[in-house]
Protein backbone atom coordinates (compact mmCIF):
# COMPACT_ATOMS: atom_id res chain seq x y z
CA UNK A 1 49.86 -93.39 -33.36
CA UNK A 2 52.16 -96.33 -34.15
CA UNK A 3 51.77 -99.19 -32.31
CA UNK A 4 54.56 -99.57 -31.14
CA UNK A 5 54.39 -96.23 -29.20
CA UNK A 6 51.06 -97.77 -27.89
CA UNK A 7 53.17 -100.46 -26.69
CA UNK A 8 55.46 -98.22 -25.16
CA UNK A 9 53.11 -95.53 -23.22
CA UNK A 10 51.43 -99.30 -22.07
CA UNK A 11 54.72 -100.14 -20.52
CA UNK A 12 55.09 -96.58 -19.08
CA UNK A 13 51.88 -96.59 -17.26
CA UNK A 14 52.37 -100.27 -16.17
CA UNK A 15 55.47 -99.84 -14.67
CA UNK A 16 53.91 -96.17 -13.13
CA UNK A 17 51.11 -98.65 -11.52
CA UNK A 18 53.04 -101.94 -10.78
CA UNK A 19 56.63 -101.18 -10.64
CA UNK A 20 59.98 -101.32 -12.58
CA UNK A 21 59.36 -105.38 -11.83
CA UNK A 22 57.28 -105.25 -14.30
CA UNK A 23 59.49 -105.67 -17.11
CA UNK A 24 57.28 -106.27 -20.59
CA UNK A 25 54.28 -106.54 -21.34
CA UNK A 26 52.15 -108.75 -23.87
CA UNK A 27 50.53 -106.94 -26.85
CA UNK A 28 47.42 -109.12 -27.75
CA UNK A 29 46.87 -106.65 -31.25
CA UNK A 30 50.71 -108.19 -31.99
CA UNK A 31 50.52 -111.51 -30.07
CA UNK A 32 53.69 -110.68 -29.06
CA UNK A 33 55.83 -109.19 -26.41
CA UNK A 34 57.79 -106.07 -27.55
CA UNK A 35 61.32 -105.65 -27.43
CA UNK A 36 61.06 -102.73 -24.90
CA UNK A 37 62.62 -102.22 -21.62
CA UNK A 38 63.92 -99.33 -19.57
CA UNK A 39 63.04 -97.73 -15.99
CA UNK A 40 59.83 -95.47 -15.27
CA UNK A 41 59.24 -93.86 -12.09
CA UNK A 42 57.17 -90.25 -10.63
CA UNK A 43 59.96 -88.29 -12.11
CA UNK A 44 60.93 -89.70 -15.63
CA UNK A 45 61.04 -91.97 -17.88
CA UNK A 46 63.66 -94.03 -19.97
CA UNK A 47 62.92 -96.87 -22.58
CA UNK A 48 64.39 -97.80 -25.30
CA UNK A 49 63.17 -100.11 -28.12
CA UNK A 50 65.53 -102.66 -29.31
CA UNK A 51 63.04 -103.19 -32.61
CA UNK A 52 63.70 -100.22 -33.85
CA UNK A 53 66.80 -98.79 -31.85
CA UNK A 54 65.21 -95.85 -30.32
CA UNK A 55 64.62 -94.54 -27.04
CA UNK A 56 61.38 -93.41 -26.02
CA UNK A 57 62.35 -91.17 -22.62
CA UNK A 58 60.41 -87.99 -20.62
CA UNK A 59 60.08 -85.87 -17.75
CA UNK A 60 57.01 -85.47 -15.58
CA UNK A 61 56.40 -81.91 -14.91
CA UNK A 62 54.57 -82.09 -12.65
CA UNK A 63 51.46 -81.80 -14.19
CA UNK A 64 52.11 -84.76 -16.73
CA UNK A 65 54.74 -86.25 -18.69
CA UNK A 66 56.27 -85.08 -21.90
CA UNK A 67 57.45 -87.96 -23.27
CA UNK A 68 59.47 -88.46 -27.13
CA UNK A 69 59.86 -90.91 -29.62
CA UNK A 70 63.57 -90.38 -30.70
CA UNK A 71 62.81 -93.36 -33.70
CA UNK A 72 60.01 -90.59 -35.04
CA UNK A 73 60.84 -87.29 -33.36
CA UNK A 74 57.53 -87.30 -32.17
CA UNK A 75 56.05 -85.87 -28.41
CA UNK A 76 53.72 -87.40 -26.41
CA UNK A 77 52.03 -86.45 -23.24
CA UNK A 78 50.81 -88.63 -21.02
CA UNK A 79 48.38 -87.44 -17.68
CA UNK A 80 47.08 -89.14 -15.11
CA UNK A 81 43.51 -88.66 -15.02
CA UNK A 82 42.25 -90.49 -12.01
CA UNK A 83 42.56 -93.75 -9.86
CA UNK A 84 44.13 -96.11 -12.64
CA UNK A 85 43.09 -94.19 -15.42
CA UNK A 86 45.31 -91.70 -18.20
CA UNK A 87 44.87 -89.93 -20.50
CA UNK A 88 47.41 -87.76 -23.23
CA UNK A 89 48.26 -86.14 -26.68
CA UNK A 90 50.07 -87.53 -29.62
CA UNK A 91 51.16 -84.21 -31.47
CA UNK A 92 52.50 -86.60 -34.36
CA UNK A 93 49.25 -87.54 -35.58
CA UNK A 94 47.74 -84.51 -33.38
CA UNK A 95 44.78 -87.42 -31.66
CA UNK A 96 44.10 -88.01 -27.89
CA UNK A 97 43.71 -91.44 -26.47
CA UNK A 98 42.87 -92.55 -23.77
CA UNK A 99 44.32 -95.44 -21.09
CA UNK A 100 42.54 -97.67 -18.54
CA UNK A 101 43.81 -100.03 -16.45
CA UNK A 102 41.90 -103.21 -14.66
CA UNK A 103 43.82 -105.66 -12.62
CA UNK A 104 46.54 -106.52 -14.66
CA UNK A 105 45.11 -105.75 -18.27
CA UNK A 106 45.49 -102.09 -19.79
CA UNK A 107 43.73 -100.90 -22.73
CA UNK A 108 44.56 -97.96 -24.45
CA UNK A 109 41.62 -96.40 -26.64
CA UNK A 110 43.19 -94.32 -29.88
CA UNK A 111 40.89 -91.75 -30.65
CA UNK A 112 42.73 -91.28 -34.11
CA UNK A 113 41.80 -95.19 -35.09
CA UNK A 114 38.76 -95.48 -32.78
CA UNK A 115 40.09 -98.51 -31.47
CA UNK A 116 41.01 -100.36 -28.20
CA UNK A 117 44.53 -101.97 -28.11
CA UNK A 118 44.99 -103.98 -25.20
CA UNK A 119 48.23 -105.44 -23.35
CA UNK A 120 48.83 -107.23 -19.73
């Protein structure tokens, strides 16, 4: 998984947890705050990446959201797992990984690096 997309399923599950106030995040692997913004709510989501002019948008099912990468024509699921914790698919690289949030910090763990990439 790029990490961008990391940056972008970070911003989907904080705004799922916090709001559509929350409008970025910081990426401490970058040091930066990425250049996405959009609207995510129980229903769907809607980014779009002004780095790379792509949207990254996706439908909850019901059972989780199927989420795409328009910039890589790549899907993504993402699941809620439990109280503050996710969990989902990248069928691009075909690797789980894993999200957690605490207070206002998420970590995702890539299973495909073996690595935790956190953002706040």
């Amino acid at each position: 998984m790029k990490q961008y997309q990391r940056a972008a399923l970070a911003l989907v599950v904080a705004k799922l947890e916090f709001g559509n106030h929350k409008s970025n995040i910081y990426d401490y692997n970058e040091s930066a705050y990425p250049q996405i913004s959009g609207n995510v709510n129980a229903h769907e989501a809607k980014l779009y990446d002004y780095q790379r002019s792509a949207v990254f948008e996706g439908r909850n099912t019901g059972r989780e959201f199927n989420l795409y990468d328009y910039g890589h024509s790549e899907f993504i699921s993402l699941k809620k797992k439990g109280i503050k914790k996710y969990e989902g698919y990248h069928y691009g690289n075909s690797s789980y990984y894993e999200i957690t949030v605490s207070g206002s910090t998420i970590s995702l763990y890539d299973f495909s690096t073996g690595q935790y990439y956190n953002f706040s």
